[in-house]
C-alpha atoms as a PDB file:
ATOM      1  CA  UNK A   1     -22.710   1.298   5.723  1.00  0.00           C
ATOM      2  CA  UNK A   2     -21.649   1.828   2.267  1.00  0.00           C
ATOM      3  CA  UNK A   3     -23.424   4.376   0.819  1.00  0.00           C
ATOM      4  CA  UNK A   4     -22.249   5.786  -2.303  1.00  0.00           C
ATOM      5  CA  UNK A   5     -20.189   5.018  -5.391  1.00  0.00           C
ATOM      6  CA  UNK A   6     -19.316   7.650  -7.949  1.00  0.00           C
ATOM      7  CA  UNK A   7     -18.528   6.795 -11.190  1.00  0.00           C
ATOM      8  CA  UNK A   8     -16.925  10.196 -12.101  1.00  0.00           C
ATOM      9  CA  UNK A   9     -14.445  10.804  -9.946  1.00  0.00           C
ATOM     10  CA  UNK A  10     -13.691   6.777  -9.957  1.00  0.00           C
ATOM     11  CA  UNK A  11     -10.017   5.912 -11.801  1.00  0.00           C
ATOM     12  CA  UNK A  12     -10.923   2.250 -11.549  1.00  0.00           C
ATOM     13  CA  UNK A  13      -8.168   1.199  -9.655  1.00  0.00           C
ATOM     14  CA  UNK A  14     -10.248  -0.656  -7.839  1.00  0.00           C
ATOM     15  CA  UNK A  15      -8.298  -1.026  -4.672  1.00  0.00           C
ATOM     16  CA  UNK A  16     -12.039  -0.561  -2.907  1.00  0.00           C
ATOM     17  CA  UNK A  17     -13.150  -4.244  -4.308  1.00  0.00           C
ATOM     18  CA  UNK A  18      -9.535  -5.872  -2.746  1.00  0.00           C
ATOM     19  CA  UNK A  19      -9.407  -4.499   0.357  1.00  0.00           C
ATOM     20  CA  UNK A  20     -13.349  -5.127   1.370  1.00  0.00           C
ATOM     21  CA  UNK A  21     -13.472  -7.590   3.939  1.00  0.00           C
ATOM     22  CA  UNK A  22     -16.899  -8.617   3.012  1.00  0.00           C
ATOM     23  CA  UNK A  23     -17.100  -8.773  -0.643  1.00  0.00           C
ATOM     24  CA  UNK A  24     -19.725  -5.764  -1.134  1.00  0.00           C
ATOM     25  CA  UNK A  25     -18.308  -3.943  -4.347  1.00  0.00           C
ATOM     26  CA  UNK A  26     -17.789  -6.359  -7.572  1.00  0.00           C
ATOM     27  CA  UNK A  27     -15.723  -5.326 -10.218  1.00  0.00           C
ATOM     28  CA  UNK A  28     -17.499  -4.125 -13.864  1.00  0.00           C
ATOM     29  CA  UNK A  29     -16.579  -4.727 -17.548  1.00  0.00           C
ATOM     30  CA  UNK A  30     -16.708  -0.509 -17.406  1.00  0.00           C
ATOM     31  CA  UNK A  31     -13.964  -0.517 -14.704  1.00  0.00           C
ATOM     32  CA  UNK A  32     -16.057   1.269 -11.982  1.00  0.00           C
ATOM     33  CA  UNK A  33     -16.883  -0.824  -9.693  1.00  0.00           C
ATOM     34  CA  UNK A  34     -20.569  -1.690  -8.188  1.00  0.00           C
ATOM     35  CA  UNK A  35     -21.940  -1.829  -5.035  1.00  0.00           C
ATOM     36  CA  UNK A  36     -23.465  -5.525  -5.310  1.00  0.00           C
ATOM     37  CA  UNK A  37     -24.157  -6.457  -1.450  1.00  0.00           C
ATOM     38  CA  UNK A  38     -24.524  -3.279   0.581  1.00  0.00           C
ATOM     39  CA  UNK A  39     -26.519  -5.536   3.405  1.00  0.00           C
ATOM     40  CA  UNK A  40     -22.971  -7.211   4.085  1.00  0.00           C
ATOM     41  CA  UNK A  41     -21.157  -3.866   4.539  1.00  0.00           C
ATOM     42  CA  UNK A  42     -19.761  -3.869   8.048  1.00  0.00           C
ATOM     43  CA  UNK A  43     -19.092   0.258   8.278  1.00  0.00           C
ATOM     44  CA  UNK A  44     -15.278  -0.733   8.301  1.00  0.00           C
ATOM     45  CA  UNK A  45     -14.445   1.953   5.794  1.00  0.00           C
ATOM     46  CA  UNK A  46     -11.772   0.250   4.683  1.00  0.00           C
ATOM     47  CA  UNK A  47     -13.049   1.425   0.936  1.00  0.00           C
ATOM     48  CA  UNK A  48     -13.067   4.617   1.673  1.00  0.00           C
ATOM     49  CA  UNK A  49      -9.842   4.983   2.816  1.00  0.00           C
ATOM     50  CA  UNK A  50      -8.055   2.898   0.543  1.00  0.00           C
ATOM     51  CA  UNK A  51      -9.973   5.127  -2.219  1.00  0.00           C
ATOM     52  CA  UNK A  52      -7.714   7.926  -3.778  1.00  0.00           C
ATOM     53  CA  UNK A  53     -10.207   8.994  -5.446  1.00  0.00           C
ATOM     54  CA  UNK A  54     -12.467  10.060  -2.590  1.00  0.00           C
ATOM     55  CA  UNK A  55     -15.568   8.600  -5.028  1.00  0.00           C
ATOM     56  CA  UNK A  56     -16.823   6.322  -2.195  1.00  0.00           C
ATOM     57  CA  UNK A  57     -18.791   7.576   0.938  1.00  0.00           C
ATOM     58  CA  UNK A  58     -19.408   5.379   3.678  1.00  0.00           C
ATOM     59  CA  UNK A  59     -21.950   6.466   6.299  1.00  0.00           C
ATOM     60  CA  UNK A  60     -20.887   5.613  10.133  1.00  0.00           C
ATOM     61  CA  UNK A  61     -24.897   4.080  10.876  1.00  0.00           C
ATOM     62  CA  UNK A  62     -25.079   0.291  10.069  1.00  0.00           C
ATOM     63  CA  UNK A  63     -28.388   1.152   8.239  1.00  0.00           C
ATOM     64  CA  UNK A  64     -28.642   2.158   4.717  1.00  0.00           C
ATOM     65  CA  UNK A  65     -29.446   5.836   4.591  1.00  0.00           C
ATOM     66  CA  UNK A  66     -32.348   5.527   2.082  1.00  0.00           C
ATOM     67  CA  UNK A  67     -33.721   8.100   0.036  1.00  0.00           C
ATOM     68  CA  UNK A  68     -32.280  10.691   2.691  1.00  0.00           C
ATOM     69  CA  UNK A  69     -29.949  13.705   1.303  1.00  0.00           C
ATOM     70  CA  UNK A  70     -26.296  11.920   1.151  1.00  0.00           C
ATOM     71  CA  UNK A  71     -23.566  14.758   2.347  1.00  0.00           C
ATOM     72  CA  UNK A  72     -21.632  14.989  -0.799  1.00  0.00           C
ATOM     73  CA  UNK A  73     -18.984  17.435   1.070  1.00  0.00           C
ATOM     74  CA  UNK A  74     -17.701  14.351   3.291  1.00  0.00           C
ATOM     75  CA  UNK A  75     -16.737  12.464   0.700  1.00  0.00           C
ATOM     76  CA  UNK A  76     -12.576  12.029   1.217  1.00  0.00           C
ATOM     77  CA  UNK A  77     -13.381  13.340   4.629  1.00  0.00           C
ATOM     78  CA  UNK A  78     -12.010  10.144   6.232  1.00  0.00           C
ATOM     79  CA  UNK A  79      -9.104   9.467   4.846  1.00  0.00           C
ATOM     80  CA  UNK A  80      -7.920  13.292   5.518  1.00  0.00           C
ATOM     81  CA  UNK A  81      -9.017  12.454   8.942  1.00  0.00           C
ATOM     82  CA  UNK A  82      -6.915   9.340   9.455  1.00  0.00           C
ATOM     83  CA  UNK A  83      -3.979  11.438   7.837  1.00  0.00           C
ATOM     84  CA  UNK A  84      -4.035   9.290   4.309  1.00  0.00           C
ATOM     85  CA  UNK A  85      -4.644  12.257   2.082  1.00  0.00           C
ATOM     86  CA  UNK A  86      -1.225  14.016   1.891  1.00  0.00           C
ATOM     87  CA  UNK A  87       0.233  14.736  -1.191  1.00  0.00           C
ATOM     88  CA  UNK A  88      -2.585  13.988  -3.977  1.00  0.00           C
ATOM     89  CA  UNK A  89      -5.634  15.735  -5.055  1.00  0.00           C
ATOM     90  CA  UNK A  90      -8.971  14.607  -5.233  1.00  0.00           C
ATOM     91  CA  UNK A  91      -9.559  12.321  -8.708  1.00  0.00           C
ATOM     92  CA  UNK A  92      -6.093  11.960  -9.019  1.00  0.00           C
ATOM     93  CA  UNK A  93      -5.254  10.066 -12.195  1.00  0.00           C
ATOM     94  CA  UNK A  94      -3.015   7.313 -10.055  1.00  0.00           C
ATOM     95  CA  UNK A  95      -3.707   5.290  -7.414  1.00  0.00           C
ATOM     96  CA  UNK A  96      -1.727   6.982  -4.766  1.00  0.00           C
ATOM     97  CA  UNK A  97      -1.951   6.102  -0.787  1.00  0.00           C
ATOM     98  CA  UNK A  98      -1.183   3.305   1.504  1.00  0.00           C
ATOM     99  CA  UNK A  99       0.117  -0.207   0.220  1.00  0.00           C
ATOM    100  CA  UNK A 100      -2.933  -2.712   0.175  1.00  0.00           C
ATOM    101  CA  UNK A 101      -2.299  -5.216   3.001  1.00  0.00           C
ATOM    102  CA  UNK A 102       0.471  -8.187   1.842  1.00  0.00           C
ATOM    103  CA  UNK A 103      -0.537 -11.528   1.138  1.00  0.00           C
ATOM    104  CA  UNK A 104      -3.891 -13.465  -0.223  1.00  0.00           C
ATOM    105  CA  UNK A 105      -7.047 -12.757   0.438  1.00  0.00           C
ATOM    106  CA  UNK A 106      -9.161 -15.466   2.406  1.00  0.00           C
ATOM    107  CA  UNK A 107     -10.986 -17.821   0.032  1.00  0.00           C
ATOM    108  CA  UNK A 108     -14.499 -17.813  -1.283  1.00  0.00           C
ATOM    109  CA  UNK A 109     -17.431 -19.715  -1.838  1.00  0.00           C
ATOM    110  CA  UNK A 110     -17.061 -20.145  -5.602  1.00  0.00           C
ATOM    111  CA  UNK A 111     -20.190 -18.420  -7.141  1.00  0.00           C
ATOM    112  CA  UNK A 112     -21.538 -16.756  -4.014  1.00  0.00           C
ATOM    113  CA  UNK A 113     -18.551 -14.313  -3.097  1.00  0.00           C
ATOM    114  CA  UNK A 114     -18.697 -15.377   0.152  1.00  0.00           C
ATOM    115  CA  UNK A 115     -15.604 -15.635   1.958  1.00  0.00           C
ATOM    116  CA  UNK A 116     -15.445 -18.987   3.613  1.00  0.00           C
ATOM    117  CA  UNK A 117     -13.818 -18.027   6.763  1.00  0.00           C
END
């Protein structure tokens, strides 16, 4: 489940809020996007890989963590894992990594942001 956000390292790109399958970040007037609807995170971590940034962690339980310690050093640990980190450095000033996927993303619900399919 999503877990953390941070606004520092963010470049508000915000390739996190396009490629979420469920709608949990929304977009902000201060360009760093929110986590609005962590219950409807599905621990895809398709946020935290798409993040060049590495300012998103995303634990692998399907329960928020709570007031527990969060494990700052594993943020960007991911996407060096799946082999998406090569050639930038951490709070890179461009959004640099893998293509978001083509095409439209499904409709939604207007003024719910709930995907309709």
């Amino acid at each position: 489940m999503i877990e953390l956000l941070l606004a520092e390292p963010c470049i508000e790109c915000d390739k996190c809020v396009d490629v979420c399958p469920t709608n949990v970040l929304d977009r902000t007037t201060s360009g760093v996007p929110v986590i609005a609807r962590q219950s409807d995170c599905q621990t895809c971590f398709m946020c935290e890989a798409y993040c060049p940034a590495d300012a998103i962690y995303v634990a692998p339980d399907v329960a928020p963590v709570g007031d527990a310690a969060l494990p700052l050093p594993l943020l960007g640990s991911y996407r060096e894992r799946i082999g998406w980190g090569g050639g930038r450095a951490p709070g890179a000033l461009v959004a640099v990594g893998p293509e978001l996927p083509k095409g439209s993303p499904p409709p939604r619900l207007p003024g719910t942001g709930t995907r309709t399919d």
